[in-house]
Protein backbone atom coordinates (compact mmCIF):
# COMPACT_ATOMS: atom_id res chain seq x y z
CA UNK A 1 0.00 0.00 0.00
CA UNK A 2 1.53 3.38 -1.13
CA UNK A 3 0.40 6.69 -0.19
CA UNK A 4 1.35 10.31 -0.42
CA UNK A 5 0.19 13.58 -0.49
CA UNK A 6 -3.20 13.69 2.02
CA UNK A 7 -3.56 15.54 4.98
CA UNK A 8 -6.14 14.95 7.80
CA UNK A 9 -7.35 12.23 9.67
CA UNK A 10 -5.68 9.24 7.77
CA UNK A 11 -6.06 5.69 9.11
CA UNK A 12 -4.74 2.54 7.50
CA UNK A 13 -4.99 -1.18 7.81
CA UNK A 14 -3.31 -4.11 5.95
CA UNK A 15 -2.91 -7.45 6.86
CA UNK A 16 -0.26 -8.60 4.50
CA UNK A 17 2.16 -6.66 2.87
CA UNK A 18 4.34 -3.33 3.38
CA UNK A 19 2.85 -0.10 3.72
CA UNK A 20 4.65 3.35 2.35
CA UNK A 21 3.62 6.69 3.20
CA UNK A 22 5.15 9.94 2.52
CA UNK A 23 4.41 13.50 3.17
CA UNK A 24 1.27 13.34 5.11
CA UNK A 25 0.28 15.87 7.73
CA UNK A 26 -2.38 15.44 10.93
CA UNK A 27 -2.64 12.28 12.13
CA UNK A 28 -2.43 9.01 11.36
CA UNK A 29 -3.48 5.62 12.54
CA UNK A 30 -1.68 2.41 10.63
CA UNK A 31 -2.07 -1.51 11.38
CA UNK A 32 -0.11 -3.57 9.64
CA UNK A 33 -0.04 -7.35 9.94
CA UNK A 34 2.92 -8.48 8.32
CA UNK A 35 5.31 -6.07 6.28
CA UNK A 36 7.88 -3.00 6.79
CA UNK A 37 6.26 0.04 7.66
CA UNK A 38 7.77 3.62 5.87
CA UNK A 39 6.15 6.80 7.51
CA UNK A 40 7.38 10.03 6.43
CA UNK A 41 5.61 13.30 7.26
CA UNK A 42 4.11 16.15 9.55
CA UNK A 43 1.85 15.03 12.20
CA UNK A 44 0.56 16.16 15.42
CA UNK A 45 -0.74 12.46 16.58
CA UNK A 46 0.73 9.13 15.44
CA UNK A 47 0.18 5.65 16.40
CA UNK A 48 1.68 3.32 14.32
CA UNK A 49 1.86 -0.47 14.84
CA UNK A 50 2.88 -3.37 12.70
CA UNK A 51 2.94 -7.24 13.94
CA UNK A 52 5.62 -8.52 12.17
CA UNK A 53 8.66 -5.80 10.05
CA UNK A 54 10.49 -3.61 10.49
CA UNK A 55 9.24 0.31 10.98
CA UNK A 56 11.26 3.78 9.64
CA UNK A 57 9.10 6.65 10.69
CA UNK A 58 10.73 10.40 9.54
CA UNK A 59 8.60 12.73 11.82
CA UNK A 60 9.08 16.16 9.30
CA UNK A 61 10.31 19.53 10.22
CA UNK A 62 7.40 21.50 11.82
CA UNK A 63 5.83 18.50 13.36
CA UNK A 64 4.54 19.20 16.68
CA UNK A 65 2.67 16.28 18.54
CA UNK A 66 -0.36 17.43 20.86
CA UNK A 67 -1.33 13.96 22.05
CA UNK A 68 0.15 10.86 23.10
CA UNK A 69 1.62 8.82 20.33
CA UNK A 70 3.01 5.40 19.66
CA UNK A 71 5.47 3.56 16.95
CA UNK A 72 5.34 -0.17 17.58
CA UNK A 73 6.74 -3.01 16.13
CA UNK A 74 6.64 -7.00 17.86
CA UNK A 75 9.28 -8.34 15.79
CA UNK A 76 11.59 -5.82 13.26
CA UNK A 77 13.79 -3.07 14.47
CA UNK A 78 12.62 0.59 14.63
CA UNK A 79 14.33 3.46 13.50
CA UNK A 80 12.83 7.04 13.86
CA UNK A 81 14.24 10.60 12.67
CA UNK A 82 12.76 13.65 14.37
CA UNK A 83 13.34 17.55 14.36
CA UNK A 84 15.65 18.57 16.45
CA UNK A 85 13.79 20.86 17.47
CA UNK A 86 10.56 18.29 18.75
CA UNK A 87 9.71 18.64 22.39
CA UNK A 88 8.63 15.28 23.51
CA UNK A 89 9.00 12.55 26.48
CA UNK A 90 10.82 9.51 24.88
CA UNK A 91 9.80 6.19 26.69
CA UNK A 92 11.69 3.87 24.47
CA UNK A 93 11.59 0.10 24.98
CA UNK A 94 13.37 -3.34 23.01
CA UNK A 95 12.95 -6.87 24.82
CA UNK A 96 15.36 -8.16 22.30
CA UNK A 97 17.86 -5.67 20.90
CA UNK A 98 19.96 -2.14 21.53
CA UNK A 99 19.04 1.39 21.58
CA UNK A 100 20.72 3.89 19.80
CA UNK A 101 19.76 7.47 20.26
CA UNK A 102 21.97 10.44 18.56
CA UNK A 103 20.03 13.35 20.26
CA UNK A 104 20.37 15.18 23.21
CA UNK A 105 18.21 14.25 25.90
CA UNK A 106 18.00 14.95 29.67
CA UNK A 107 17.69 11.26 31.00
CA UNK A 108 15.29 10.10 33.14
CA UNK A 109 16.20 6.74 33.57
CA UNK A 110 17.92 4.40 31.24
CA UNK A 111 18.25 0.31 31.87
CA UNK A 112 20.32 -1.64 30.05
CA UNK A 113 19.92 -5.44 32.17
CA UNK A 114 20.23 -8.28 29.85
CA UNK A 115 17.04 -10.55 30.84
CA UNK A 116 15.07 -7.43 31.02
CA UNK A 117 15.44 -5.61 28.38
CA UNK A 118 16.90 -2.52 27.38
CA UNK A 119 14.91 0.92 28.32
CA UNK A 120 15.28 4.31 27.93
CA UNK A 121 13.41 7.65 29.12
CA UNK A 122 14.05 11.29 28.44
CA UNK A 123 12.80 14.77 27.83
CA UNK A 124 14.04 15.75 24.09
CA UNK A 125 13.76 19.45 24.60
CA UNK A 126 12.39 20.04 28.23
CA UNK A 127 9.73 17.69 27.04
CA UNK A 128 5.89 17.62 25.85
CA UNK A 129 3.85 14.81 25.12
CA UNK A 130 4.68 11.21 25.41
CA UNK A 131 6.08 9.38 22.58
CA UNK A 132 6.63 6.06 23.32
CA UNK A 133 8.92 3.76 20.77
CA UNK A 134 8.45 -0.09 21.35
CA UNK A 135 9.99 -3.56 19.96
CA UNK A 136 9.61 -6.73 21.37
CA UNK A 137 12.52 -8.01 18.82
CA UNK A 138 15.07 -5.94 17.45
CA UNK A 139 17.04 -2.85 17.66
CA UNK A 140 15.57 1.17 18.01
CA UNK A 141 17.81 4.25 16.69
CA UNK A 142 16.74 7.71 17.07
CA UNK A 143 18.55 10.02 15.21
CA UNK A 144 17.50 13.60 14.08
CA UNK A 145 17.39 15.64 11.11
């Protein structure tokens, strides 16, 4: 499933195969099954979940988040660009991989035990709403751009 160029409201839902999207703005909702997730655009919600691939979300310049939001894989790694200028709490969680992060945060708690997990909490720019980055298999970077 490819899309690009819409605006609002935009939920999507596949149960087998990857799902592209580039250059939306609002929010968006997206369920995949089975397949690599590519997000690319300016939102102020996101919740994005796939079962089974891997997920690159770019969160675009001017994106400012004014809810709670949520990028999710249970088996694929994770990597996410935001502004550096995005002002968000980072709860970032992999049962089964590292964390990577390239921006400057002021920690809250990090945990790095072997049978638990890894975990990591900040405030990217004093903070705002909770964005919460999740694998249950695989490896999270956060980088910016």
């Amino acid at each position: 499933m490819d899309v690009e160029d819409v605006g609002g409201a935009v939920r999507l839902t596949a149960s087998d195969g990857s799902i592209k999207i580039h250059n939306v703005t609002g929010t968006l909702e997206s369920r995949s099954s089975d397949g690599q997730v590519s997000v690319e655009g300016k939102f102020t919600a996101l919740q994005v979940h796939t079962s089974d691939g891997s997920l690159d979300v770019t969160l675009a310049e001017g994106t400012q988040l004014n809810t709670a939001s949520r990028i999710e894989t249970s088996d694929g790694q994770v990597r996410v660009k935001l502004p550096r200028t995005l002002a968000v709490d980072l709860d970032v969680e992999t049962s089964d991989g590292g964390i990577n992060c390239s921006l400057p945060l002021t920690m809250e708690g990090y945990n790095s035990g072997h049978s638990s997990g890894h975990t990591l909490r900040g405030h990217l720019n004093a903070g705002g709403v909770p964005l919460t980055i999740h694998t249950s298999d695989g490896s999270v970077t956060i980088s910016g751009q």
